[in-house]
N, C-alpha and C. Protein backbone atom coordinates (compact mmCIF):
# COMPACT_ATOMS: atom_id res chain seq x y z
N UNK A 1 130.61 156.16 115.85
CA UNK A 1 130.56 154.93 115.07
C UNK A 1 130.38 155.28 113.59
N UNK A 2 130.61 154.38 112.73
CA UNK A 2 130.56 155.02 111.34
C UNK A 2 129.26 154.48 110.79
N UNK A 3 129.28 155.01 109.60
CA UNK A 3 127.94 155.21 108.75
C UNK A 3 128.08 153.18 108.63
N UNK A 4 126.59 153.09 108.23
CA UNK A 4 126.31 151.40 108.30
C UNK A 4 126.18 151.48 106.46
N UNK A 5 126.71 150.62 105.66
CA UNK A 5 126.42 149.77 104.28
C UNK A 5 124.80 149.66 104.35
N UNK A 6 124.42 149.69 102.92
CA UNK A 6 123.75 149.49 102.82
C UNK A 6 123.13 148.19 102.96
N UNK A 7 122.25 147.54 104.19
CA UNK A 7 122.27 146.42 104.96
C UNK A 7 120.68 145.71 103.90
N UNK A 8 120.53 144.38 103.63
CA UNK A 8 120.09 143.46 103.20
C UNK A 8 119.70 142.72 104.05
N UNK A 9 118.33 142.28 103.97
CA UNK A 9 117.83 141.51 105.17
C UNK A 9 117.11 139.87 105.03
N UNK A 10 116.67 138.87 105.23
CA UNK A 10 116.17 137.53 105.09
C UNK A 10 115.00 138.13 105.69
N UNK A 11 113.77 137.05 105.33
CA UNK A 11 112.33 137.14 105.81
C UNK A 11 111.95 135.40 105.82
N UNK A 12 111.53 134.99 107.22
CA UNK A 12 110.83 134.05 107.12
C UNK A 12 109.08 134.63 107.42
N UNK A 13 108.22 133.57 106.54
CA UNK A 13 107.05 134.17 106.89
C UNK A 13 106.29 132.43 107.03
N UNK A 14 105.43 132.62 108.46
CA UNK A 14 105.30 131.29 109.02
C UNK A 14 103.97 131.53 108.28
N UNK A 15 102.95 130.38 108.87
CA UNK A 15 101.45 130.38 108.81
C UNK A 15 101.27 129.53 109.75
N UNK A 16 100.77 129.60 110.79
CA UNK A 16 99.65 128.57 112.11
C UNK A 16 98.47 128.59 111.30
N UNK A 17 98.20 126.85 111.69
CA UNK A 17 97.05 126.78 111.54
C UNK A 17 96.32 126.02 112.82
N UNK A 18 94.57 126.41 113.23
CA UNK A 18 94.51 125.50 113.97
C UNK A 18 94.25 124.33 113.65
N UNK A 19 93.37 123.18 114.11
CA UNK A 19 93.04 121.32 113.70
C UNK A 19 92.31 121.57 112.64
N UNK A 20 91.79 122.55 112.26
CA UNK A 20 90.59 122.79 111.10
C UNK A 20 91.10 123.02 109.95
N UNK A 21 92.57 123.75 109.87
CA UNK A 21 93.24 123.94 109.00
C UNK A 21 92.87 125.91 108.69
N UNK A 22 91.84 126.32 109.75
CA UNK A 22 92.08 127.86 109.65
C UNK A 22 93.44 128.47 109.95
N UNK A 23 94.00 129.57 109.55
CA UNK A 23 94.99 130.15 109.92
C UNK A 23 94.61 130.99 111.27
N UNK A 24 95.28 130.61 112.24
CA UNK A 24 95.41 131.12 113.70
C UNK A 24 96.54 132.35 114.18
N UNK A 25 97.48 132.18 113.08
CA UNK A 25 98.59 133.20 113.51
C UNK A 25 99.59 133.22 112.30
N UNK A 26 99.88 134.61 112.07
CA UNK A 26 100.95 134.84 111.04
C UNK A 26 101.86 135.20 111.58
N UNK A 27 103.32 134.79 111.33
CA UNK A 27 104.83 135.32 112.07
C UNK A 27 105.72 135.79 110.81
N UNK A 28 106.52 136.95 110.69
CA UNK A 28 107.29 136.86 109.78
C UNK A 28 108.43 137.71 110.73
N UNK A 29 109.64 136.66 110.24
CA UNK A 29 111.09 136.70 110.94
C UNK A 29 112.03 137.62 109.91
N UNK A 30 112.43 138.45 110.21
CA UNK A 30 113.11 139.82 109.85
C UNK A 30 114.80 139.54 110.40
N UNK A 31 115.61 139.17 109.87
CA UNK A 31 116.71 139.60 110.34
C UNK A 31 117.84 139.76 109.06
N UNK A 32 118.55 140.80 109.49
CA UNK A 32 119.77 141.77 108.87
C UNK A 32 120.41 139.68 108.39
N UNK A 33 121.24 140.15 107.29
CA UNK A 33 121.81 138.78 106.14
C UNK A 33 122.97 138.15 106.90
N UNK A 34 123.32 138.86 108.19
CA UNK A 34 124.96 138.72 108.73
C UNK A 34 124.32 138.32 110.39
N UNK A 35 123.59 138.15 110.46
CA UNK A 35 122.28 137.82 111.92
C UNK A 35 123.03 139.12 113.02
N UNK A 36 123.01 140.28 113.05
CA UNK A 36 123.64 141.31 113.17
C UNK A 36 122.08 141.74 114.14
N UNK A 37 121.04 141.94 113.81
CA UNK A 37 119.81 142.45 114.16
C UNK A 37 118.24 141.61 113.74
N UNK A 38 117.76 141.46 114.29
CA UNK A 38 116.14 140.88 113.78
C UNK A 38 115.05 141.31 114.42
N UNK A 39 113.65 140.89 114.07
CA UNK A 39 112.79 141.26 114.82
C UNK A 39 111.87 140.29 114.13
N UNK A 40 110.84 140.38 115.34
CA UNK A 40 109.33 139.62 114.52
C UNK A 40 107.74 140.26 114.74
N UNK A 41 107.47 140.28 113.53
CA UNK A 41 106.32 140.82 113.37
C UNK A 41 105.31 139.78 113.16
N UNK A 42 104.16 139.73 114.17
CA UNK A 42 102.94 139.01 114.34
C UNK A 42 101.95 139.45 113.98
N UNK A 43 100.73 138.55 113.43
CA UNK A 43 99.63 139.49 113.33
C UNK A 43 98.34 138.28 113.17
N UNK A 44 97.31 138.25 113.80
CA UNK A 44 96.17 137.23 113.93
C UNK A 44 94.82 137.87 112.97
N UNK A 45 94.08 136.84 112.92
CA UNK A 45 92.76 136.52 112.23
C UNK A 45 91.98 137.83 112.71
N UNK A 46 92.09 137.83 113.87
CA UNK A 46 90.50 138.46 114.33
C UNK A 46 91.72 139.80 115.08
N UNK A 47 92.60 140.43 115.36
CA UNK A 47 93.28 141.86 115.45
C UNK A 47 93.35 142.54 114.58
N UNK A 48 92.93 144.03 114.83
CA UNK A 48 93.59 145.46 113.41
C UNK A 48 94.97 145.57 113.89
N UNK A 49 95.91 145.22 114.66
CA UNK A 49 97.37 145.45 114.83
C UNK A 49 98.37 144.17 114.35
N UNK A 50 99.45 144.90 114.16
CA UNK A 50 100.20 143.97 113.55
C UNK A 50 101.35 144.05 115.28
N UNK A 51 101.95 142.85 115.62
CA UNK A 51 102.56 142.89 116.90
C UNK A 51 103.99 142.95 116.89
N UNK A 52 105.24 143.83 117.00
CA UNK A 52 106.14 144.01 116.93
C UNK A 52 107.00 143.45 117.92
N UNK A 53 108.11 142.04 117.89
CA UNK A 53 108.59 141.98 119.18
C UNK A 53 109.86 141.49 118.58
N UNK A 54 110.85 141.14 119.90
CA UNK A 54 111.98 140.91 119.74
C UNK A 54 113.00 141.41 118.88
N UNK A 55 112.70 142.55 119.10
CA UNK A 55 113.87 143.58 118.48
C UNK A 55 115.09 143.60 118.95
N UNK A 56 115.99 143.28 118.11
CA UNK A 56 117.12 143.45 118.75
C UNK A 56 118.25 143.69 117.48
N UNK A 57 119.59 144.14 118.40
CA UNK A 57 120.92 144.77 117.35
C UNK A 57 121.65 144.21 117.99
N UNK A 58 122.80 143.23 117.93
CA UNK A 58 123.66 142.61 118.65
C UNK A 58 124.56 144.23 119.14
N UNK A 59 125.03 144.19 120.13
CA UNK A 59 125.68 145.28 120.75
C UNK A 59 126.64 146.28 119.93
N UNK A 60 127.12 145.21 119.44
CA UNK A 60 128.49 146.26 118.47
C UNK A 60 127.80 147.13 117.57
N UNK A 61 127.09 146.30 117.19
CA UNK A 61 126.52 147.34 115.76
C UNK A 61 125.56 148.45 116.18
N UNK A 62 125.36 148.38 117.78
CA UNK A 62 124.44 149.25 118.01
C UNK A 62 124.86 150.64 117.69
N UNK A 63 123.53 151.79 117.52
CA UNK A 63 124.45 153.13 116.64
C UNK A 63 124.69 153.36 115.77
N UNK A 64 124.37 152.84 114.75
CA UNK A 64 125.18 152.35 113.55
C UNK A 64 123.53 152.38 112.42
N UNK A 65 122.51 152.21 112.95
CA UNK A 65 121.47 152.55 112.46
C UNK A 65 121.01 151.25 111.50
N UNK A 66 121.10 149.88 112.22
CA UNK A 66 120.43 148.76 111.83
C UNK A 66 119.08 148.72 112.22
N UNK A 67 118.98 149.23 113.84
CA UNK A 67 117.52 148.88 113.75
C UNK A 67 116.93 149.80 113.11
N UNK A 68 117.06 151.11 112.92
CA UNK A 68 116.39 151.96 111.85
C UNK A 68 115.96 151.83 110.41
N UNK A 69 117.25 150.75 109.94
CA UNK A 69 116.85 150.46 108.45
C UNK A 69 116.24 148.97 108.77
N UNK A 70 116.03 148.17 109.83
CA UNK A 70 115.37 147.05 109.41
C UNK A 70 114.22 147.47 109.96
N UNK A 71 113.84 148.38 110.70
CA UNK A 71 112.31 148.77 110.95
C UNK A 71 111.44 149.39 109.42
N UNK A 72 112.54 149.69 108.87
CA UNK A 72 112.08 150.56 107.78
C UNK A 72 111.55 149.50 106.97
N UNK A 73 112.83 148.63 106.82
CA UNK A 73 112.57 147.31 105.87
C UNK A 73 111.07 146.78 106.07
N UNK A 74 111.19 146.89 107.28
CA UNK A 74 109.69 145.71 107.87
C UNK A 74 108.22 146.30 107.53
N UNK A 75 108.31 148.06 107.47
CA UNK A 75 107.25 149.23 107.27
C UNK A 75 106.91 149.15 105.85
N UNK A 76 108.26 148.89 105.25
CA UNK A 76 108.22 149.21 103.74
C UNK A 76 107.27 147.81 103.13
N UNK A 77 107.77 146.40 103.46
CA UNK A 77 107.35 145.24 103.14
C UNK A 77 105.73 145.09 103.47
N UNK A 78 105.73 145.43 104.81
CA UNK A 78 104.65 144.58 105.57
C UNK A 78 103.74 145.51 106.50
N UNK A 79 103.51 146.98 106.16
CA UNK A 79 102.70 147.70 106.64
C UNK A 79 101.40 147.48 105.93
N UNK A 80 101.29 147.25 104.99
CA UNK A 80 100.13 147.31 103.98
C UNK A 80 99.01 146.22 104.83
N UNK A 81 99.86 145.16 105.82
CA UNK A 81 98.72 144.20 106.21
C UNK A 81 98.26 144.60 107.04
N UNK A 82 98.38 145.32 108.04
CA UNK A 82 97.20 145.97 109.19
C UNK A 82 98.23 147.87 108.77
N UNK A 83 96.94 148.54 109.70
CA UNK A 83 97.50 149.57 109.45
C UNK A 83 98.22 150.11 110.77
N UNK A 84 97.64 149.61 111.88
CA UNK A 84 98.69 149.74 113.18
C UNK A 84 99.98 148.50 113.44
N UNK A 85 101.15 149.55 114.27
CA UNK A 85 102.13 148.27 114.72
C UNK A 85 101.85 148.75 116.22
N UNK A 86 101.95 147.74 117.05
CA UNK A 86 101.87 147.49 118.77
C UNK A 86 103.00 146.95 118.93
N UNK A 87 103.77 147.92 120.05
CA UNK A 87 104.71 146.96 120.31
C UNK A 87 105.20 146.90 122.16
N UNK A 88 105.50 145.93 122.44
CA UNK A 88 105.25 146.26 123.90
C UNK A 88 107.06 146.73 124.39
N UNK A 89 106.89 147.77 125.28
CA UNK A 89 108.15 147.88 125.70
C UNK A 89 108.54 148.26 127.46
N UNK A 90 109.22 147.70 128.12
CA UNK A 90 109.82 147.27 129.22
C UNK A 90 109.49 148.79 129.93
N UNK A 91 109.11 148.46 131.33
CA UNK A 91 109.30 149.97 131.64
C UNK A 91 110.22 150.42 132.12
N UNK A 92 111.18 149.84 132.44
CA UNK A 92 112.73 149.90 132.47
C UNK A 92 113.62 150.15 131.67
N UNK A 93 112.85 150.05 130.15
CA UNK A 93 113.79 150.53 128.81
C UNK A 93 114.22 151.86 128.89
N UNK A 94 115.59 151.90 128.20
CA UNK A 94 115.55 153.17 127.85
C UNK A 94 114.48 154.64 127.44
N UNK A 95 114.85 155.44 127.80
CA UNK A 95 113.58 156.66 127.21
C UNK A 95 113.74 156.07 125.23
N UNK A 96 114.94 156.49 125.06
CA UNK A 96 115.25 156.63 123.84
C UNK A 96 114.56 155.31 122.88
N UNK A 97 114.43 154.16 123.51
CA UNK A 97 113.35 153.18 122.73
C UNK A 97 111.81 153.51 122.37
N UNK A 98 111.65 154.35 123.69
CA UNK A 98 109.68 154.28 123.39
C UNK A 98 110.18 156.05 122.66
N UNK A 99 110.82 156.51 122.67
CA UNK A 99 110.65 157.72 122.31
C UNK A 99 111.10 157.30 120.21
N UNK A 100 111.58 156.40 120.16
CA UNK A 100 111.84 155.63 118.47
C UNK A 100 110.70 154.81 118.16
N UNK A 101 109.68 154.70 118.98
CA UNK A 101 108.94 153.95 118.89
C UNK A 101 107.89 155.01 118.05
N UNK A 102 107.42 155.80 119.44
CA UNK A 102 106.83 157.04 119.48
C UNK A 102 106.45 157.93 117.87
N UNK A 103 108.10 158.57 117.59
CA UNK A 103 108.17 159.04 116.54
C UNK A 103 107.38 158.08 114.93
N UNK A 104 107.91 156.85 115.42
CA UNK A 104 107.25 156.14 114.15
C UNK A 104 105.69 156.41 114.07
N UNK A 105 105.13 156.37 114.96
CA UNK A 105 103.58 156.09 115.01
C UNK A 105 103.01 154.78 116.07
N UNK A 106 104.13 154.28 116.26
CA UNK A 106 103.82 152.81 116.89
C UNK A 106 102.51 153.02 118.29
N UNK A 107 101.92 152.02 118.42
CA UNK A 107 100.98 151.83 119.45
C UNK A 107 102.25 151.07 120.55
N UNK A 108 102.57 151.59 121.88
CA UNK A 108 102.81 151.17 122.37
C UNK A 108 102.68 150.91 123.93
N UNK A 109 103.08 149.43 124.53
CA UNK A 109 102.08 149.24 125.77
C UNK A 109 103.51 149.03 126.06
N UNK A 110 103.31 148.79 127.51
CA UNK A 110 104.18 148.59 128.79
C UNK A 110 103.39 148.12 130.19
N UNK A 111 104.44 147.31 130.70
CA UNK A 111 104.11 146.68 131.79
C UNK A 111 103.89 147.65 133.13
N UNK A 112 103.89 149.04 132.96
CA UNK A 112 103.99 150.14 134.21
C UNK A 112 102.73 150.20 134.24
């Protein structure tokens, strides 16, 4: 597959609150400008981890090294708010996911 452009990404960043008006949950929505790949990164009041889910690369582009540069994107932006990422992964996934996981530093759980 060939080398990927230099890829540009959108960020939504939510805020929950509960009836009190405390903040209960932070979400920020990550996806590539062409909706090609996204992910979302969570992170609460009272956790030291920030929660990594719904990663994904629509098929074609897989290989091509989107999720690499939007993980990067997401490290580069939004590591500074906790210092761990958790991310849970399938125990049926590929090796090659928890082993990309792995290399980063990521905390990761599974359902095995």
């Amino acid at each position: 597959m060939g080398m990927r452009k230099e890829l540009k990404f959108i960020v939504c960043q939510e805020t929950w609150r509960d009836k009190d008006g405390n903040t209960s949950a932070n979400h920020i929505e990550i996806m590539e400008e062409h909706g090609y790949s996204h992910c979302r990164l969570s992170f609460y009041p009272n956790e030291n981890v920030m929660i990594l889910s719904n990663v994904y690369v629509d098929s074609i582009f897989r290989e091509r090294g989107y999720c690499h540069a939007m993980l990067d994107y997401m490290e580069m932006r939004f590591r500074h708010i906790r210092e761990h990422i958790l991310v849970y992964v399938d125990s049926w996934a590929p090796d090659y996911v928890r082993q990309m996981y792995q290399k980063r530093g990521y905390i990761i759980q599974s359902n095995n």
